[in-house]
C-alpha atoms as a PDB file:
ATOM      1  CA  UNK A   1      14.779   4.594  34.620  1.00  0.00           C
ATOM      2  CA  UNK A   2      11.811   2.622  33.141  1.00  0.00           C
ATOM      3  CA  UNK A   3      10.579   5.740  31.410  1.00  0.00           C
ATOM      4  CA  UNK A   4      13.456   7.373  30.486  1.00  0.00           C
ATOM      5  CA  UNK A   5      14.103   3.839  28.485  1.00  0.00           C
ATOM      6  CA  UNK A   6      10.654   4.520  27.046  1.00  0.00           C
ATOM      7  CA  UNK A   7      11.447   7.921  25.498  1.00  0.00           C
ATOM      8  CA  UNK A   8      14.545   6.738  24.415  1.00  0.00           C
ATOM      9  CA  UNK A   9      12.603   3.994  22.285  1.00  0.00           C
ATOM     10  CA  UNK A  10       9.633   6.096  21.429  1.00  0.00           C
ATOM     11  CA  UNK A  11      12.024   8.725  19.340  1.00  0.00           C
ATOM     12  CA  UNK A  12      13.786   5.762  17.876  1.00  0.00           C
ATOM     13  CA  UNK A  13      10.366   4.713  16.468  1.00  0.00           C
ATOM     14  CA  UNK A  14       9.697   7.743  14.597  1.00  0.00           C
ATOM     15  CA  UNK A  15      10.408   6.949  10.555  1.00  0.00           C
ATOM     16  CA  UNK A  16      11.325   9.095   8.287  1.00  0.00           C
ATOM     17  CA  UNK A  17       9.223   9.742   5.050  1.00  0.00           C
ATOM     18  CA  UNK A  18      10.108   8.170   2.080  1.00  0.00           C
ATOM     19  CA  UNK A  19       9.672   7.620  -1.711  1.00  0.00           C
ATOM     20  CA  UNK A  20      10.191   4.711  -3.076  1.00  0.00           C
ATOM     21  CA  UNK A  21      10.876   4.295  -6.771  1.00  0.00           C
ATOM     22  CA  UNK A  22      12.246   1.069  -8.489  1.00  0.00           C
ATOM     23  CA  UNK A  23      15.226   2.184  -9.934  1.00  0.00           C
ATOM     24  CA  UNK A  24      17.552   0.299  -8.067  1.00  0.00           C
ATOM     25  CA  UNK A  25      15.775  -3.269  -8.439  1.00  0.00           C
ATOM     26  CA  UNK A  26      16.469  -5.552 -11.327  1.00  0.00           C
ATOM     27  CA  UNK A  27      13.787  -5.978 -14.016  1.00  0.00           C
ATOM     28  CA  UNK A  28      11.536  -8.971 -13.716  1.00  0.00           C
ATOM     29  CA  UNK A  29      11.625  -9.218 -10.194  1.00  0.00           C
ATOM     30  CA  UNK A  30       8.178 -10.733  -8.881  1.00  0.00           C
ATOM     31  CA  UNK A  31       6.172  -9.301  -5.905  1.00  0.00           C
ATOM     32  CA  UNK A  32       6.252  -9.833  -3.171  1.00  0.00           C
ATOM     33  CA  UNK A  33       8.761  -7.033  -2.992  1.00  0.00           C
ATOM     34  CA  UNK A  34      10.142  -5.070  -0.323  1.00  0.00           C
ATOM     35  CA  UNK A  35      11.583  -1.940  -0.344  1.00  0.00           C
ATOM     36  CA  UNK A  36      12.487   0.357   2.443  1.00  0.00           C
ATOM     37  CA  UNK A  37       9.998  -1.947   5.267  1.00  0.00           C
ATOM     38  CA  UNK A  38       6.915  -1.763   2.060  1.00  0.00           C
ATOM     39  CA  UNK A  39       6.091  -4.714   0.402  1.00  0.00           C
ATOM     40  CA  UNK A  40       4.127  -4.282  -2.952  1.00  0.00           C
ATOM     41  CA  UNK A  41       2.024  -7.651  -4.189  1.00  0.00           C
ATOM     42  CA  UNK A  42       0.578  -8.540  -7.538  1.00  0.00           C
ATOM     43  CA  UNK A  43       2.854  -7.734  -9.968  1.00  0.00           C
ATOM     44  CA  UNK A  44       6.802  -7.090 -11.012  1.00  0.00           C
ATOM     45  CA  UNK A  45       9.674  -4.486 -11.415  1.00  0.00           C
ATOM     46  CA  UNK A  46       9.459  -3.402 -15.142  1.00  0.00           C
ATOM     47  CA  UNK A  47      11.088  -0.630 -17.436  1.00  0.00           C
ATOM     48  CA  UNK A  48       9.341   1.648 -19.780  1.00  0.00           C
ATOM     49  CA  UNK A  49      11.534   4.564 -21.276  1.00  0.00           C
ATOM     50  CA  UNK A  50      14.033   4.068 -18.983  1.00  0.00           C
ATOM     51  CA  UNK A  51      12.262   4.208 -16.081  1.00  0.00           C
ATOM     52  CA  UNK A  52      11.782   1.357 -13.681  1.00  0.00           C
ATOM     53  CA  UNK A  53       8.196   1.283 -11.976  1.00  0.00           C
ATOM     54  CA  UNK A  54       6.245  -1.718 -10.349  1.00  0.00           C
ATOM     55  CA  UNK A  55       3.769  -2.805 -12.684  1.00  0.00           C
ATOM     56  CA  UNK A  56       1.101  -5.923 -13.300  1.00  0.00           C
ATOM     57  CA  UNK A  57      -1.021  -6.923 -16.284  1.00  0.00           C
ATOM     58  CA  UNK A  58      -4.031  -9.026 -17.027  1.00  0.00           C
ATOM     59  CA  UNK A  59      -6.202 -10.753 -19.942  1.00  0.00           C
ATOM     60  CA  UNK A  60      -9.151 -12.618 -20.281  1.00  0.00           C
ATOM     61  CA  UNK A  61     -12.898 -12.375 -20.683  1.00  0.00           C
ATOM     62  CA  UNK A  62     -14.950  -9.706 -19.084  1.00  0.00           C
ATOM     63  CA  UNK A  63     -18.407  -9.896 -16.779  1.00  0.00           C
ATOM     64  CA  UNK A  64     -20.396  -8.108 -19.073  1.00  0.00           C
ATOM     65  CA  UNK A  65     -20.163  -4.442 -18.416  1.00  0.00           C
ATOM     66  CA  UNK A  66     -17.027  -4.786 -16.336  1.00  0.00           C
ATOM     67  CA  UNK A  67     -13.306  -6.059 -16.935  1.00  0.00           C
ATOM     68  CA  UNK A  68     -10.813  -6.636 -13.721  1.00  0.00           C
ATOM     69  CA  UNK A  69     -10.357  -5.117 -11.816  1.00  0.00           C
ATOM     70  CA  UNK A  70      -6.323  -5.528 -11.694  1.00  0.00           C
ATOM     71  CA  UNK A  71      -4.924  -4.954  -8.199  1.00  0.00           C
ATOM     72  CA  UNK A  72      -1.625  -3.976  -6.698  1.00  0.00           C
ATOM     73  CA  UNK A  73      -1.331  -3.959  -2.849  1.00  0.00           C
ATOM     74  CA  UNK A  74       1.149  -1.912  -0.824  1.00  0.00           C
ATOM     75  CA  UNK A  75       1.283  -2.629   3.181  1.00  0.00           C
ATOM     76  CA  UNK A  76       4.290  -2.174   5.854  1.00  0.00           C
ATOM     77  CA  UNK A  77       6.658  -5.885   5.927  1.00  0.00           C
ATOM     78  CA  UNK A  78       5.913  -5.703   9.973  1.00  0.00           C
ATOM     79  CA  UNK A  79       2.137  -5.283   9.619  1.00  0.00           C
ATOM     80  CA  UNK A  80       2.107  -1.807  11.020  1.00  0.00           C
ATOM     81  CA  UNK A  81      -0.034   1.368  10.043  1.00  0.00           C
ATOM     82  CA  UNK A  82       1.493   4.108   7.971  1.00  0.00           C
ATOM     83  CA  UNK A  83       1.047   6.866   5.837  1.00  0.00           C
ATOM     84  CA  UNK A  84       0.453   7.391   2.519  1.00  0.00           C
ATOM     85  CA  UNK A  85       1.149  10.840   0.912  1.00  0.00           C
ATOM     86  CA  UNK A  86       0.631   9.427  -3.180  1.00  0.00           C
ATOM     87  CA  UNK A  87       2.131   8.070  -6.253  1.00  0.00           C
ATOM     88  CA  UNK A  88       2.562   8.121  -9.650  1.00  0.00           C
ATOM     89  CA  UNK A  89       0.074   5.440 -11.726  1.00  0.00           C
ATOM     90  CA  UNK A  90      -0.533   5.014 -15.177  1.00  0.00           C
ATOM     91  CA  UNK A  91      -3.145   2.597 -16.357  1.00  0.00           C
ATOM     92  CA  UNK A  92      -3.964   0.974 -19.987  1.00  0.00           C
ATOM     93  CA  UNK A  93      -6.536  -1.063 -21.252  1.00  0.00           C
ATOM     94  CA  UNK A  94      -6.537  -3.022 -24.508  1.00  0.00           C
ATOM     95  CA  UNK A  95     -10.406  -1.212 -25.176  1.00  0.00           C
ATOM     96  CA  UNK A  96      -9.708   1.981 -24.139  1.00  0.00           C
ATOM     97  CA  UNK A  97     -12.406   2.171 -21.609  1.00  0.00           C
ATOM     98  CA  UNK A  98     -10.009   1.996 -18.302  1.00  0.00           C
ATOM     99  CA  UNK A  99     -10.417   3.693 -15.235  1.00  0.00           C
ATOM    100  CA  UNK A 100      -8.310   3.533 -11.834  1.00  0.00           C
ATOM    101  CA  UNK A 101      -8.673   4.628  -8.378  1.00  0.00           C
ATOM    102  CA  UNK A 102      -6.496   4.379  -5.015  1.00  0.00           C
ATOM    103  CA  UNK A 103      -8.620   3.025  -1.867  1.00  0.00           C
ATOM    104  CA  UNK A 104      -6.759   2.876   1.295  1.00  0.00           C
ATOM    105  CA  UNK A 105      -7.816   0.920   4.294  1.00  0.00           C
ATOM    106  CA  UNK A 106      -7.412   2.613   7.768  1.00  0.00           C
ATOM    107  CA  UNK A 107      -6.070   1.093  10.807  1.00  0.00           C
ATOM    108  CA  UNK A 108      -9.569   0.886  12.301  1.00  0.00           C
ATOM    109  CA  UNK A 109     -10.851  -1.232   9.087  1.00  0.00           C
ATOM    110  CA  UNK A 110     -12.275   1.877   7.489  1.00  0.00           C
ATOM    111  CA  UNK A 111     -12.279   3.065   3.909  1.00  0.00           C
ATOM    112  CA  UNK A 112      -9.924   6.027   3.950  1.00  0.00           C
ATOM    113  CA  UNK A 113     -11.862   9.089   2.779  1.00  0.00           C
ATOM    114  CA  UNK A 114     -10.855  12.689   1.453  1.00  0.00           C
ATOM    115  CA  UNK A 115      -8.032  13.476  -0.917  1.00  0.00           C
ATOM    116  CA  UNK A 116      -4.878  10.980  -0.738  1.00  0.00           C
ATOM    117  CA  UNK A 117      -2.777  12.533   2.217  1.00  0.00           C
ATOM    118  CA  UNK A 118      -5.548  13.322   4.134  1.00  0.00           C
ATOM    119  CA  UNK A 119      -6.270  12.377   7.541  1.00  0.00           C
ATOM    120  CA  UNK A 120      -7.504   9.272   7.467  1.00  0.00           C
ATOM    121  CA  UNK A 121      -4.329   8.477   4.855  1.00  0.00           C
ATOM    122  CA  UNK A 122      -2.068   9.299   7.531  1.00  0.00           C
ATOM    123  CA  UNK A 123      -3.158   5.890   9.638  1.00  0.00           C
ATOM    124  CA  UNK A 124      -3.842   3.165   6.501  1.00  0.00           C
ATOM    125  CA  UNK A 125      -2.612  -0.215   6.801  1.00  0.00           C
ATOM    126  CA  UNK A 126      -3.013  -0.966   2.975  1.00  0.00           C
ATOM    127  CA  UNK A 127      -3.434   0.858   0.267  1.00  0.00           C
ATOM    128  CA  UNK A 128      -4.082  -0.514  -3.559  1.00  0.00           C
ATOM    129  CA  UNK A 129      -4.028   0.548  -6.745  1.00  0.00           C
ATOM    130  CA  UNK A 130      -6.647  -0.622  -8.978  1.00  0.00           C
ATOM    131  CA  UNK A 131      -7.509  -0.645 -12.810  1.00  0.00           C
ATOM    132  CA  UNK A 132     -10.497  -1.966 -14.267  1.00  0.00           C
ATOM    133  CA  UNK A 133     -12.831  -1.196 -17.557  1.00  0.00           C
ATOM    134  CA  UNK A 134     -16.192  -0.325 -17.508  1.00  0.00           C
ATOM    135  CA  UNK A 135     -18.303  -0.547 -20.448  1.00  0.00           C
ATOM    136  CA  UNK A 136     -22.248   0.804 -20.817  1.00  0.00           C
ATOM    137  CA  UNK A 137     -22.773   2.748 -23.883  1.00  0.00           C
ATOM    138  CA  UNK A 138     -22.502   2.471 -27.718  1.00  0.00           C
ATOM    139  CA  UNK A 139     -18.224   2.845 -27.543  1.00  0.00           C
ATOM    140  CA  UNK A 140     -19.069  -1.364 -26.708  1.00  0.00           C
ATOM    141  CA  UNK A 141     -18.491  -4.304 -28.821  1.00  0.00           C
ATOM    142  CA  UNK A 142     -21.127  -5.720 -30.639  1.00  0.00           C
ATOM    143  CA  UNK A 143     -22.931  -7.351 -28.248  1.00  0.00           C
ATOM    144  CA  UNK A 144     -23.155  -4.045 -25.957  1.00  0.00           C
ATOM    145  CA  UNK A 145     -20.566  -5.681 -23.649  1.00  0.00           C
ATOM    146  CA  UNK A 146     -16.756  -5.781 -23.583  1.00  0.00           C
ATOM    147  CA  UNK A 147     -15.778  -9.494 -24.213  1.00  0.00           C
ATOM    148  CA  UNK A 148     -12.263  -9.524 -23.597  1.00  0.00           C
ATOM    149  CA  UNK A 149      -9.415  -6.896 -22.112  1.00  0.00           C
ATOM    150  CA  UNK A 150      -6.196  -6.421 -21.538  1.00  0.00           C
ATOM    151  CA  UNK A 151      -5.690  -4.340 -18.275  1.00  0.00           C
ATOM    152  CA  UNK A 152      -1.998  -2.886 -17.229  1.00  0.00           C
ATOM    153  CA  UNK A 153      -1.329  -0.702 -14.159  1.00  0.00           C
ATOM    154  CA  UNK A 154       2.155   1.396 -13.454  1.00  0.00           C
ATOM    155  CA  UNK A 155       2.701   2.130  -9.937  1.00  0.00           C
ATOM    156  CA  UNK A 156       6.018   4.645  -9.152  1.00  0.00           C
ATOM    157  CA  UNK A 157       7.199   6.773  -6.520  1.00  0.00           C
ATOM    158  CA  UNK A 158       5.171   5.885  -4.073  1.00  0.00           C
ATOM    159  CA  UNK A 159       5.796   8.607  -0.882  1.00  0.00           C
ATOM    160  CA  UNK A 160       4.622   6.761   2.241  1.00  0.00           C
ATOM    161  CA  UNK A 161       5.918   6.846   6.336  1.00  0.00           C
ATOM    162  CA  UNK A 162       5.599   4.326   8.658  1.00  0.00           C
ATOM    163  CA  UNK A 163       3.136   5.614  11.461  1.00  0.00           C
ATOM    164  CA  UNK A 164       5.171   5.212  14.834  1.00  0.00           C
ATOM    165  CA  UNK A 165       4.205   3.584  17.812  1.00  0.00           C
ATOM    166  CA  UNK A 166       2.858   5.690  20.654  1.00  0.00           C
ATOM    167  CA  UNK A 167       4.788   6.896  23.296  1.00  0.00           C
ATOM    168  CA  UNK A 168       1.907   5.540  25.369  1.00  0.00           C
ATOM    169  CA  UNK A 169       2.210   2.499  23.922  1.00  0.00           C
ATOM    170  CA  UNK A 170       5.649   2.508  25.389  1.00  0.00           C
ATOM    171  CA  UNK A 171       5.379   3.533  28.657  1.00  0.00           C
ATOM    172  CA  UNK A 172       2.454   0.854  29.130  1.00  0.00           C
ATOM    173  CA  UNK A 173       4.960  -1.752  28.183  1.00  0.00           C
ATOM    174  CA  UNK A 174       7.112  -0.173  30.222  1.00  0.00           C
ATOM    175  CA  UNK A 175       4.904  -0.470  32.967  1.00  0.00           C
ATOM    176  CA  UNK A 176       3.690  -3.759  32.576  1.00  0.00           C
ATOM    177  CA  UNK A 177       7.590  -4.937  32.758  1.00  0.00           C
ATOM    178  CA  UNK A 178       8.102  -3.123  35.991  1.00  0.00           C
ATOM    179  CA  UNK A 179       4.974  -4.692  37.462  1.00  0.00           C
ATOM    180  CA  UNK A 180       6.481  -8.015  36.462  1.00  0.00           C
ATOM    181  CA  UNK A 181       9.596  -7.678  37.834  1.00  0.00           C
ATOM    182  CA  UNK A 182       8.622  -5.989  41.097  1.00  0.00           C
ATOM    183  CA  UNK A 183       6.068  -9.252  41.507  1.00  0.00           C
ATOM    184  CA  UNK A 184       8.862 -11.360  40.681  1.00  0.00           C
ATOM    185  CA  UNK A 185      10.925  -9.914  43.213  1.00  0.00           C
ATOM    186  CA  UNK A 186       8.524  -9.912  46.035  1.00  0.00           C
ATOM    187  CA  UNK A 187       7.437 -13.586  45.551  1.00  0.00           C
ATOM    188  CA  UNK A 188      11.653 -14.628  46.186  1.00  0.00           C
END
């Protein structure tokens, strides 16, 4: 009975992929933020063109050949692994000179590696989205350096799926719970 209890549980774990846009949340609406078991930090539910999107902006003065950079974090609400298929992210910087990347973390503490979707994508336990603005050449203000930006980063449709927990996983619990009662029975 144990592990039929354990299958049942082990299929109930399995998630569903999903893409989560913004649309349905109301403008303004500060991170943390939670949608579908994914909470997004660092930012707010805005609207350009119509479109809702999650999005965060900074100012102020830059190290010298860098500005930001400007971070928006997605992990599961229960902690849990999952993974991360991509998104849609638009980035903006006041001098022009922005550039973003994605940089997932796996489940094992590693940098996830490979194109987004990837193997070691489908086990991250966060993911951000980052902006920043690198300066090194003549396009620099007068003293070779940026001195101040303004950095902006659009995060929508994000396609994600929670990872689910091992059958194994189950069946040890499983296990362990038989073991506990059978020693609590014997000791009566």
């Amino acid at each position: 009975m144990l592990f039929a209890i354990a299958g049942f549980l082990s299929v109930d774990a399995q998630a569903a992929p999903v893409t989560i846009d913004f649309e349905s949340e109301t403008v303004g609406t500060p991170a943390p933020l939670t949608i579908d078991g994914f909470t997004f930090v660092n930012g707010e539910v805005t609207e350009v063109a119509g479109d809702k999107m999650f999005y965060a902006t900074a100012s102020g003065p830059c190290n010298p050949f860098q500005c930001g950079p400007l971070i928006i974090g997605l992990t599961r609400d229960d902690g849990g692994a999952f993974a991360f298929y991509g998104a849609d992210v638009v980035t903006d910087s006041t001098s022009g000179l922005e550039d973003y990347y994605i940089e997932g973390i796996t489940s094992s503490g590693a940098f996830a590696q490979g194109p987004i979707g990837s193997s070691d994508w489908l086990d991250v336990t966060h993911v951000r989205f980052e902006v920043a603005s690198f300066c090194g050449g003549s396009e620099c203000g007068p003293s070779g350096q940026i001195d101040f930006d303004t950095l902006s980063i659009y995060v929508d449709n994000v396609s994600v799926q929670a990872v689910p927990i091992p059958a194994a996983a189950w069946l040890f619990g499983s296990a362990l719970a038989g073991l506990g009662w059978l020693r609590r029975k014997q000791v009566a």
